[in-house]
C-alpha atoms as a PDB file:
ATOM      1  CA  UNK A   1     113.969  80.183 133.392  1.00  0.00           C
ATOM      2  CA  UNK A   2     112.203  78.516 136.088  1.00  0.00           C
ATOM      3  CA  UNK A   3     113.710  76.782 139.409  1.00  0.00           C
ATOM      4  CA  UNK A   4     110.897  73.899 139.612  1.00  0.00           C
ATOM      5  CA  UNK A   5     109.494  73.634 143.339  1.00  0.00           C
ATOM      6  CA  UNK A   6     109.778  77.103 144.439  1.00  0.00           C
ATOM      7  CA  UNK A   7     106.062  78.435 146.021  1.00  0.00           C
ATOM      8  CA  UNK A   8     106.761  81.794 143.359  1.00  0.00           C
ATOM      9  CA  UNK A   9     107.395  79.378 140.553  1.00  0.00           C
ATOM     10  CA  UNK A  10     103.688  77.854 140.854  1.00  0.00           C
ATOM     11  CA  UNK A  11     102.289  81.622 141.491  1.00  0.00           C
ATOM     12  CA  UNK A  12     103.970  82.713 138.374  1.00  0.00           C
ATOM     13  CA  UNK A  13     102.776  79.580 136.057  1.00  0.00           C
ATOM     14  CA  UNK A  14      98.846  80.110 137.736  1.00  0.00           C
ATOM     15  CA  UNK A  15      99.398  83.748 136.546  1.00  0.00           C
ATOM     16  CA  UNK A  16     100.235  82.924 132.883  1.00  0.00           C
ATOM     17  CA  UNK A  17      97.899  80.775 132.728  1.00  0.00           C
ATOM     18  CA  UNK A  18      95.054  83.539 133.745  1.00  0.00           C
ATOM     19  CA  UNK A  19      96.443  85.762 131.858  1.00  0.00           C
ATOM     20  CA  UNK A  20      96.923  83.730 128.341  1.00  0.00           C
ATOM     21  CA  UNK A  21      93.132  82.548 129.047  1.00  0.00           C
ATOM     22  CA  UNK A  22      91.756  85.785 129.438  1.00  0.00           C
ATOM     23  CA  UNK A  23      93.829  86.966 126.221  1.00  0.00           C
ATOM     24  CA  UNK A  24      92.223  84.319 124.258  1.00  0.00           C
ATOM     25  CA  UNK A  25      89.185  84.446 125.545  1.00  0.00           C
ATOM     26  CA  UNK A  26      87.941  80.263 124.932  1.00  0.00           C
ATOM     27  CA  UNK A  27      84.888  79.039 124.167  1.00  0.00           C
ATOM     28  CA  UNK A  28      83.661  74.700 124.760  1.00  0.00           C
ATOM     29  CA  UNK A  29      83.646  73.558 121.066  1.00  0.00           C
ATOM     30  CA  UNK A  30      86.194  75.840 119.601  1.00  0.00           C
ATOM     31  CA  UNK A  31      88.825  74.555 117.493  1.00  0.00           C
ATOM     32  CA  UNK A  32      92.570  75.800 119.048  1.00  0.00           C
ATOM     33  CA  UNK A  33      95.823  75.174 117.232  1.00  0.00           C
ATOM     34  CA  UNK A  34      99.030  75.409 119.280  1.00  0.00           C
ATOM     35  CA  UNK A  35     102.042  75.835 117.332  1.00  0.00           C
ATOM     36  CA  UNK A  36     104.967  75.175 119.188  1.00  0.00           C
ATOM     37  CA  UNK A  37     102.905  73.467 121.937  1.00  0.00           C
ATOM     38  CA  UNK A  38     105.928  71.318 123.680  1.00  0.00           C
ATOM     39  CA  UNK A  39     104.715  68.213 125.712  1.00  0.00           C
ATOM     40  CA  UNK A  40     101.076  69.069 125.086  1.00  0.00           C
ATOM     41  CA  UNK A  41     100.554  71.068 128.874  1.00  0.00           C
ATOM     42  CA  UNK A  42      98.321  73.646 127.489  1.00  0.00           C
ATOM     43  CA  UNK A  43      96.602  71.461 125.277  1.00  0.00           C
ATOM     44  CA  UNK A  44      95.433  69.529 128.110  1.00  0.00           C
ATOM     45  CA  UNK A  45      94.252  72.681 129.656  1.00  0.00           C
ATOM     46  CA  UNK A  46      92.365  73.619 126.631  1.00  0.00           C
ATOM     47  CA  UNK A  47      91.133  70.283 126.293  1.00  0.00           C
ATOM     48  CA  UNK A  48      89.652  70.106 129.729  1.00  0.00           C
ATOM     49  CA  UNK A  49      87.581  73.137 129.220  1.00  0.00           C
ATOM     50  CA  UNK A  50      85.992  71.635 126.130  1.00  0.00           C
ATOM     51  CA  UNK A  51      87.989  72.826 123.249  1.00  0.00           C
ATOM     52  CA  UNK A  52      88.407  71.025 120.259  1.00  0.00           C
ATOM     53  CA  UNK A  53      92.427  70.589 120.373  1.00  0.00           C
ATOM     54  CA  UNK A  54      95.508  70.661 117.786  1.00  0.00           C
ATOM     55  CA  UNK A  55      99.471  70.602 118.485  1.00  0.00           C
ATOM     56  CA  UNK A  56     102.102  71.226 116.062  1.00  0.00           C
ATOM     57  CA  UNK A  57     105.885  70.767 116.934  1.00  0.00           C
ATOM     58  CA  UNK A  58     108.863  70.709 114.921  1.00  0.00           C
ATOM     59  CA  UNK A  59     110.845  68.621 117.773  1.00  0.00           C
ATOM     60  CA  UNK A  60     110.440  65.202 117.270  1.00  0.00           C
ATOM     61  CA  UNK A  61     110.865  64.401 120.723  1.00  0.00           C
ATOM     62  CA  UNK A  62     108.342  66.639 122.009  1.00  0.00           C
ATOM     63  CA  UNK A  63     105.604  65.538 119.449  1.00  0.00           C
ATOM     64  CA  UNK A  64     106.290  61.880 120.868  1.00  0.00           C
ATOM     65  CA  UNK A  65     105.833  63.365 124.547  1.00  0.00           C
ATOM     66  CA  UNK A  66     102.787  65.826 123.517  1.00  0.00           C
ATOM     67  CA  UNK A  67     100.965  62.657 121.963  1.00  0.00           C
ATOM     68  CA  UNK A  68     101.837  60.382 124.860  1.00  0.00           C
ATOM     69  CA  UNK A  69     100.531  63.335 127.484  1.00  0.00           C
ATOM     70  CA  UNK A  70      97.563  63.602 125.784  1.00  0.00           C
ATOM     71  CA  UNK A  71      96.987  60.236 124.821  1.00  0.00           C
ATOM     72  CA  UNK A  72      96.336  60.456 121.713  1.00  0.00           C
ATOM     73  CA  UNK A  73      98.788  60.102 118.087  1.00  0.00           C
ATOM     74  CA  UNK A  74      96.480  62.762 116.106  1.00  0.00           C
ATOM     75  CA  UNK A  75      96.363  65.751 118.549  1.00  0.00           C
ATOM     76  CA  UNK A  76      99.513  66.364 117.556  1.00  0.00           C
ATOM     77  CA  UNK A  77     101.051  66.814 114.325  1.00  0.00           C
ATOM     78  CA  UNK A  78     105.554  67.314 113.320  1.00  0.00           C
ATOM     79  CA  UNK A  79     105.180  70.359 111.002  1.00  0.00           C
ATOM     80  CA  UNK A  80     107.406  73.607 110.179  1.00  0.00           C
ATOM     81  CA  UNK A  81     105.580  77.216 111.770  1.00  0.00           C
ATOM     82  CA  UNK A  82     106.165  78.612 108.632  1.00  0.00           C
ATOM     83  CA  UNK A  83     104.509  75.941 106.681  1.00  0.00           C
ATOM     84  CA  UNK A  84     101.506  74.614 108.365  1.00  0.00           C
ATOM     85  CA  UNK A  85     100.018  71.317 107.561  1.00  0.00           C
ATOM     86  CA  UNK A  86      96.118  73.059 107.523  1.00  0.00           C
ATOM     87  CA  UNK A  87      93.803  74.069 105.224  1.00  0.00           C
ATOM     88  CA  UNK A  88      92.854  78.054 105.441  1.00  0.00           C
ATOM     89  CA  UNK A  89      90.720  79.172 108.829  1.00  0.00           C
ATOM     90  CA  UNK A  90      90.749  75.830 110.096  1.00  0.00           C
ATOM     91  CA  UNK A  91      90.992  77.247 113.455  1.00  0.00           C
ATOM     92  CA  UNK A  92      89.101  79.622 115.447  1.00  0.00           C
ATOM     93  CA  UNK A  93      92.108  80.143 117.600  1.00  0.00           C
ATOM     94  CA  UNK A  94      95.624  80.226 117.263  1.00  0.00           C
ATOM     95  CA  UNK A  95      98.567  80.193 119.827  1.00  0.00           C
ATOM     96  CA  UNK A  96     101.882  80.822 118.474  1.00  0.00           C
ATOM     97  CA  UNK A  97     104.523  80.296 121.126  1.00  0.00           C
ATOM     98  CA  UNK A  98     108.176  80.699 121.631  1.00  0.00           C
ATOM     99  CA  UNK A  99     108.643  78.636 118.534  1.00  0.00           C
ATOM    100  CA  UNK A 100     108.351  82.095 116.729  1.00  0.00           C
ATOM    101  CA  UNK A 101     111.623  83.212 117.483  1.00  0.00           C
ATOM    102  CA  UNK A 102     112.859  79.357 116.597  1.00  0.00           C
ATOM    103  CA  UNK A 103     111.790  79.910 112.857  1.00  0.00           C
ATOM    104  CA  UNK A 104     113.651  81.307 110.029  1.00  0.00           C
ATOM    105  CA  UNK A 105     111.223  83.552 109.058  1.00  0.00           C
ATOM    106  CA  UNK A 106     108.714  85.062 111.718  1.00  0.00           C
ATOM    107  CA  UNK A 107     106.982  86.812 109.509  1.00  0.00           C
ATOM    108  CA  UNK A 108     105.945  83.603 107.945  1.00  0.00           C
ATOM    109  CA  UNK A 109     104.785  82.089 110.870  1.00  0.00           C
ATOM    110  CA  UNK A 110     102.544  85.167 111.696  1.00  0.00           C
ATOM    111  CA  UNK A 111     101.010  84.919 108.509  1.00  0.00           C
ATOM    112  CA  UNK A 112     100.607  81.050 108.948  1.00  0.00           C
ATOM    113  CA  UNK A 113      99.072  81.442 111.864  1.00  0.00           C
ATOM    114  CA  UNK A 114      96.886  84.057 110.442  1.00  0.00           C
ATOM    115  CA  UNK A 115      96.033  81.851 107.332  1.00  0.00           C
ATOM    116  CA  UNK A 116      94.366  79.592 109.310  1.00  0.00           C
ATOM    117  CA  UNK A 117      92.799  81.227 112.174  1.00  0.00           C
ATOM    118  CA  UNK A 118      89.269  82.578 111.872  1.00  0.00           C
ATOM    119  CA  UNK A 119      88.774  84.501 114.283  1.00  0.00           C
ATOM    120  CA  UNK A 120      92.047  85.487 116.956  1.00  0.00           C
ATOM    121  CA  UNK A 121      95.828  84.725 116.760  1.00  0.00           C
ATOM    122  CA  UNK A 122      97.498  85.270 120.173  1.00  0.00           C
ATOM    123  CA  UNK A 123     101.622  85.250 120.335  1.00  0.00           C
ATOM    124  CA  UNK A 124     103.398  83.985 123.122  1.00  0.00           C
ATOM    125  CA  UNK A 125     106.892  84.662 123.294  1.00  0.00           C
ATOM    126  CA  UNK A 126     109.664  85.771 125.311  1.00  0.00           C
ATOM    127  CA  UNK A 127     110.919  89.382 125.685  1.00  0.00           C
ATOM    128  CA  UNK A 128     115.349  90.078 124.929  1.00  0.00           C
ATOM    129  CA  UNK A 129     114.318  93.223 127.246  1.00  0.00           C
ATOM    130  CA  UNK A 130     113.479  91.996 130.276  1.00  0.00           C
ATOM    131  CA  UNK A 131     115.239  90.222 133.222  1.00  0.00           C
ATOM    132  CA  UNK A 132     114.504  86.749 130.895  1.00  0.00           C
ATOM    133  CA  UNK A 133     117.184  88.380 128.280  1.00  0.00           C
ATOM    134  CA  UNK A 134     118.852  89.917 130.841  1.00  0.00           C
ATOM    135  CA  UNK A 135     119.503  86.273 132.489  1.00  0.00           C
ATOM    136  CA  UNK A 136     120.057  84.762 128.879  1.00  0.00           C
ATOM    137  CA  UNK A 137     122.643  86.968 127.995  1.00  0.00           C
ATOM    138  CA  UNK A 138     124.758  86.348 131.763  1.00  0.00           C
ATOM    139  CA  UNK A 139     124.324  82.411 130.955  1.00  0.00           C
ATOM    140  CA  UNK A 140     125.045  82.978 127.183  1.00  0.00           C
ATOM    141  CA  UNK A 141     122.014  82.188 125.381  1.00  0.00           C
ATOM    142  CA  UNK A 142     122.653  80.867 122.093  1.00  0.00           C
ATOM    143  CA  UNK A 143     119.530  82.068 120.404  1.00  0.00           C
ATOM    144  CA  UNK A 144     119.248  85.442 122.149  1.00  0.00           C
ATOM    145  CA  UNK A 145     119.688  87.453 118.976  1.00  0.00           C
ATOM    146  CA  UNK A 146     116.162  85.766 117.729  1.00  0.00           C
ATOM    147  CA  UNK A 147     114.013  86.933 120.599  1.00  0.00           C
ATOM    148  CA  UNK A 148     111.523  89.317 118.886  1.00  0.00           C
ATOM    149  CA  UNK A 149     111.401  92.822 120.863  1.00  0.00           C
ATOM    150  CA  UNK A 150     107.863  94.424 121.641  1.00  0.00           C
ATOM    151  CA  UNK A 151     108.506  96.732 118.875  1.00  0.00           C
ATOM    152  CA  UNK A 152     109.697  94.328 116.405  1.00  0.00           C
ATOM    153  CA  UNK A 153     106.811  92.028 116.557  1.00  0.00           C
ATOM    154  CA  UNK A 154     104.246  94.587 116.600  1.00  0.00           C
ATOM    155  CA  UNK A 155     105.790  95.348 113.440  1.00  0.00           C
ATOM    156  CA  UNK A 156     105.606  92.012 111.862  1.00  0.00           C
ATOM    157  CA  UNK A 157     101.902  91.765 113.105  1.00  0.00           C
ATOM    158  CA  UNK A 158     101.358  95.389 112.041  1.00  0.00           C
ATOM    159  CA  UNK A 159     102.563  93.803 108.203  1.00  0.00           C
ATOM    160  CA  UNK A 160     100.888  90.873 108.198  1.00  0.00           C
ATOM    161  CA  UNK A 161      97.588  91.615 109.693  1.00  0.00           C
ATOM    162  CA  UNK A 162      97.334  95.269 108.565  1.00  0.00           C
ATOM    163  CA  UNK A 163      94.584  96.894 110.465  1.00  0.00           C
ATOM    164  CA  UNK A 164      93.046  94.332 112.875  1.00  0.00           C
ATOM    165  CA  UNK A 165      92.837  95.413 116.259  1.00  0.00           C
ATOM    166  CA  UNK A 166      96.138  94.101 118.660  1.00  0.00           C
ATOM    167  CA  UNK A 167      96.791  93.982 121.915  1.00  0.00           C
ATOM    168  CA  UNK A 168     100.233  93.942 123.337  1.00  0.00           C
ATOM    169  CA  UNK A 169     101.084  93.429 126.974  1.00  0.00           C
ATOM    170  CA  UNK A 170     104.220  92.232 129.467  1.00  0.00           C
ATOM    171  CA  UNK A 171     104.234  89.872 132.132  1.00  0.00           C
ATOM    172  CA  UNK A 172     106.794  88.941 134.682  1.00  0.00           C
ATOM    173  CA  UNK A 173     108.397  92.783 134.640  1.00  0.00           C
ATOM    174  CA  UNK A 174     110.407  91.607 137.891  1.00  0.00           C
ATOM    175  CA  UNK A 175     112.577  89.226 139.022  1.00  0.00           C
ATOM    176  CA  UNK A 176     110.543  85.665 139.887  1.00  0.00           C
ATOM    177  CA  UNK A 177     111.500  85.495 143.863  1.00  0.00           C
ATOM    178  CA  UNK A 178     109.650  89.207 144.419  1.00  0.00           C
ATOM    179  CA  UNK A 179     106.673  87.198 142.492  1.00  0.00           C
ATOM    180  CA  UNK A 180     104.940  86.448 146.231  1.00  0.00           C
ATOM    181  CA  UNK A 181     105.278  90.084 147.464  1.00  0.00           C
ATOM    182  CA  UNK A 182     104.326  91.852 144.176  1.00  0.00           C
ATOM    183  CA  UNK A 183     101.625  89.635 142.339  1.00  0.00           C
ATOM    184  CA  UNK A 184      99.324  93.025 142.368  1.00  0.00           C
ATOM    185  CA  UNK A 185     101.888  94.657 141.111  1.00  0.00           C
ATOM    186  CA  UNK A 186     102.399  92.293 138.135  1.00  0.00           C
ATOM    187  CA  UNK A 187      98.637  92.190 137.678  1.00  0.00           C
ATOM    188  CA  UNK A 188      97.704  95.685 137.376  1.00  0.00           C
ATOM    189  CA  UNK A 189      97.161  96.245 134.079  1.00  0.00           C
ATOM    190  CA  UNK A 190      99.263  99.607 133.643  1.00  0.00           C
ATOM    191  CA  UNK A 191     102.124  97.511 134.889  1.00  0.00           C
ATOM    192  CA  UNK A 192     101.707  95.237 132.235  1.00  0.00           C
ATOM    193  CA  UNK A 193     101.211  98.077 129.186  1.00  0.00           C
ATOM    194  CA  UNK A 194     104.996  98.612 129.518  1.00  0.00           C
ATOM    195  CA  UNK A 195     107.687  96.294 127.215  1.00  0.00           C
ATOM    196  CA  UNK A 196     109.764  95.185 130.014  1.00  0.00           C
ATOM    197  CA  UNK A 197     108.181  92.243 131.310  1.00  0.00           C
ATOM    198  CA  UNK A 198     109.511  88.485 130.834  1.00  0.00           C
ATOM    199  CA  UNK A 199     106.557  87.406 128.637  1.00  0.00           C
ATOM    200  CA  UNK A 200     105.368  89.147 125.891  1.00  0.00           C
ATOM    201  CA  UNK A 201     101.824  88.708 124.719  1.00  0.00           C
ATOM    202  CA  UNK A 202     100.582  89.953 121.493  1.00  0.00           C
ATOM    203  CA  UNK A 203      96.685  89.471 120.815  1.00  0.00           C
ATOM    204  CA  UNK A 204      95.370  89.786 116.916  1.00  0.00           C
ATOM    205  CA  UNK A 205      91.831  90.049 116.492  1.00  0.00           C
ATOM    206  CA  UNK A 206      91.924  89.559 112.703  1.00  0.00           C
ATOM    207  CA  UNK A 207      90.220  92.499 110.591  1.00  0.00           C
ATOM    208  CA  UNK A 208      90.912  89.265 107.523  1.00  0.00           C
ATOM    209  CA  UNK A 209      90.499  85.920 107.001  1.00  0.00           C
ATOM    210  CA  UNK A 210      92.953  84.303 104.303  1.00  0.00           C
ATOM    211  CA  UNK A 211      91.532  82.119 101.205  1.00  0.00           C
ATOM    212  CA  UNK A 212      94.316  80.595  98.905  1.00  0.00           C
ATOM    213  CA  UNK A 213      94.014  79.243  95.602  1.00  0.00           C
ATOM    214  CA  UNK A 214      93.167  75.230  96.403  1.00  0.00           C
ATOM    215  CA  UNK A 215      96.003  73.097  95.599  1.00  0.00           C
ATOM    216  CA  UNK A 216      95.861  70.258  93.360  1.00  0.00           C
ATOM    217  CA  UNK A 217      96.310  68.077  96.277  1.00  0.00           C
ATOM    218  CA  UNK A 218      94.791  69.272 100.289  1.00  0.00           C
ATOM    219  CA  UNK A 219      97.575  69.857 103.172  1.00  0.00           C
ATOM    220  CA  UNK A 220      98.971  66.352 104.682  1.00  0.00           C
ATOM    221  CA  UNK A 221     100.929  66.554 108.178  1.00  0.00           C
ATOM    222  CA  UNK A 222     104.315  65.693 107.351  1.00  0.00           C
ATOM    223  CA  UNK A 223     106.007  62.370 108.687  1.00  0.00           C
ATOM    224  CA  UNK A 224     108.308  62.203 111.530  1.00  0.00           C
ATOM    225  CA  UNK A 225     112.154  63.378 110.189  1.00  0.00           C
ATOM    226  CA  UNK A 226     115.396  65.285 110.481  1.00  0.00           C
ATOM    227  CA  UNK A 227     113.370  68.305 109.416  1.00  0.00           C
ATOM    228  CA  UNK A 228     109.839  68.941 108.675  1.00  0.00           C
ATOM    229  CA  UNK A 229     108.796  68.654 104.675  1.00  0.00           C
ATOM    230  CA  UNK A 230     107.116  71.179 102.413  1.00  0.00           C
ATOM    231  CA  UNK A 231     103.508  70.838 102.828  1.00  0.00           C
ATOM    232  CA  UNK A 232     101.829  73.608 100.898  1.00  0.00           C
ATOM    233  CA  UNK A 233     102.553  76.542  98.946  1.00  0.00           C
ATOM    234  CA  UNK A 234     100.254  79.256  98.308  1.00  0.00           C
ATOM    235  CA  UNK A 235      99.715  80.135  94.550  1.00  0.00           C
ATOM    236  CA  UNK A 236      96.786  82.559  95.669  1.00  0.00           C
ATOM    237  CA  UNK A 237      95.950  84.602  98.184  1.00  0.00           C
ATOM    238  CA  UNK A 238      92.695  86.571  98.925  1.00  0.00           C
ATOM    239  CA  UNK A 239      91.919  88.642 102.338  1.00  0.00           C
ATOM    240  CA  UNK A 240      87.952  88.257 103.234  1.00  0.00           C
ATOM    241  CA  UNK A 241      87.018  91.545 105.141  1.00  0.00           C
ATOM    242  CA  UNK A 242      85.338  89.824 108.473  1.00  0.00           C
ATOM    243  CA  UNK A 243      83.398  93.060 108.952  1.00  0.00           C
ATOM    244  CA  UNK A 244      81.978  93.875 105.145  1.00  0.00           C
ATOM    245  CA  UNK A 245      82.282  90.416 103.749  1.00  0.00           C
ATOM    246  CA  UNK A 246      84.477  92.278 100.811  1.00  0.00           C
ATOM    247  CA  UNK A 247      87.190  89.680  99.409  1.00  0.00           C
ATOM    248  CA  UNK A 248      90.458  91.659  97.906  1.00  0.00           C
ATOM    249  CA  UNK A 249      93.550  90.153  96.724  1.00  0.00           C
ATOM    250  CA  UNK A 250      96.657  92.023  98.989  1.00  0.00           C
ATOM    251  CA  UNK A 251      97.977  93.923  96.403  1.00  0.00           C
ATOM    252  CA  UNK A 252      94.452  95.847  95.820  1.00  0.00           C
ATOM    253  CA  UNK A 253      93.759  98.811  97.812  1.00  0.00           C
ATOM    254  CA  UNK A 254      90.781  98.223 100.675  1.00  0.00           C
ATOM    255  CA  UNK A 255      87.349  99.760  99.247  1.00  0.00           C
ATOM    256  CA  UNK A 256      86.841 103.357 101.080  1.00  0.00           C
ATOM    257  CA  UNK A 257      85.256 103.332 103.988  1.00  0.00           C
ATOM    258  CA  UNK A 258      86.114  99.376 104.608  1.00  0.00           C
ATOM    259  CA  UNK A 259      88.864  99.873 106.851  1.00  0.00           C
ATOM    260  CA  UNK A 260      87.050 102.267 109.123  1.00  0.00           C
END
């Protein structure tokens, strides 16, 4: 969606950027997973501000760019979003990018993400109801009719993470070359409350951590391939209350008073 080199094309990347930090809200030493993290950009953003870094992709091209970026052949890992190659709550963060929309089932990859995230899952993604899908649908998009609306993820989050506090927000509400002349405009923060913008941010601060039955065998990162391989499968699943401590299997009803 960008035209590299234009001055409103910088402005609207330093934006993002603000924006997706203050979302996540990073700490030096924290473990972040990126799923879907392309060549590696915001990994070596994260990285320079002391986090402790992860990368999965399910292009093999981009893994091959992300690990040359970074320098490194374990930052990143070939893997499926809906079938992550990590043990539960690896992670204190998770960002879960466009890649969402990429998967075959996006509820999975909410609840992958959620699996292995301790403490915050924040969703990146772009919005069919904005000038983005607006543009996409003029230059025929072929993967329009995947975009997740505003409403439609908060529902999929609203299912998978039950009652953990979210935050959803818009950026980019109008057209990139009015990005010099209305940045405060795009900043304000009642601006960005309504589902029109470009980028859609969704922030989870999990109620639940996830504990599965431990396999016979721990997670691998699959091999380089047509298409990323099975990894795990969960034969049990318990939620860990991060507020009472209570463990409950999904299908049992929350102990009164524990969801207050």
């Amino acid at each position: 969606m960008l035209n590299s080199g234009r001055p409103s094309d910088h402005l609207l990347v330093a934006l993002e950027r603000d924006l997706l930090l203050s979302l996540l809200e990073p700490k030096p030493g924290e473990r972040i997973l990126e799923v879907g993290c392309g060549e590696g950009k915001l990994l070596q953003l994260f990285r320079k501000r002391g986090l402790d870094v992860t990368g999965l992709e399910s292009d093999q091209a981009l893994v091959l760019a992300a690990r040359n970026n970074l320098q490194n052949n374990t930052l990143v890992e070939f893997g499926d979003p809906g079938d992550l190659p990590f043990e539960d709550n690896s992670f204190d963060l998770v960002l879960l990018g466009h890649s969402i929309t990429l998967s075959l089932d996006p509820r999975a990859a909410l609840a992958e993400a959620g699996r292995v995230a301790r403490k915050r899952v924040l969703v990146k993604t772009l919005n069919p109801f904005s000038w983005y899908g607006l543009c996409g649908r003029v230059q025929g998009c072929s993967d329009l009719d995947r975009w997740l609306s505003p409403w439609r993820l908060s529902s999929l989050a609203r299912q998978v993470f039950g009652p953990s506090r979210m935050k959803r927000i818009t950026f980019s509400t109008f057209p990139q070359a009015c990005l010099p002349w209305l940045k405060a405009v795009e900043t304000s923060p009642f601006v960005q409350r309504f589902p029109w913008g470009g980028i859609l941010f969704l922030r989870v601060d999990l109620r639940y951590t996830v504990r599965t039955r431990p396999l016979t065998a721990p997670a691998k990162p699959a091999a380089l391939g047509p298409t990323p391989r099975p990894v795990r499968r969960q034969s049990g699943v318990w939620l860990r209350d991060t507020v009472t401590g209570r463990e409950r299997t999904p299908e049992e009803p929350p102990v009164a008073g524990a969801e207050s």
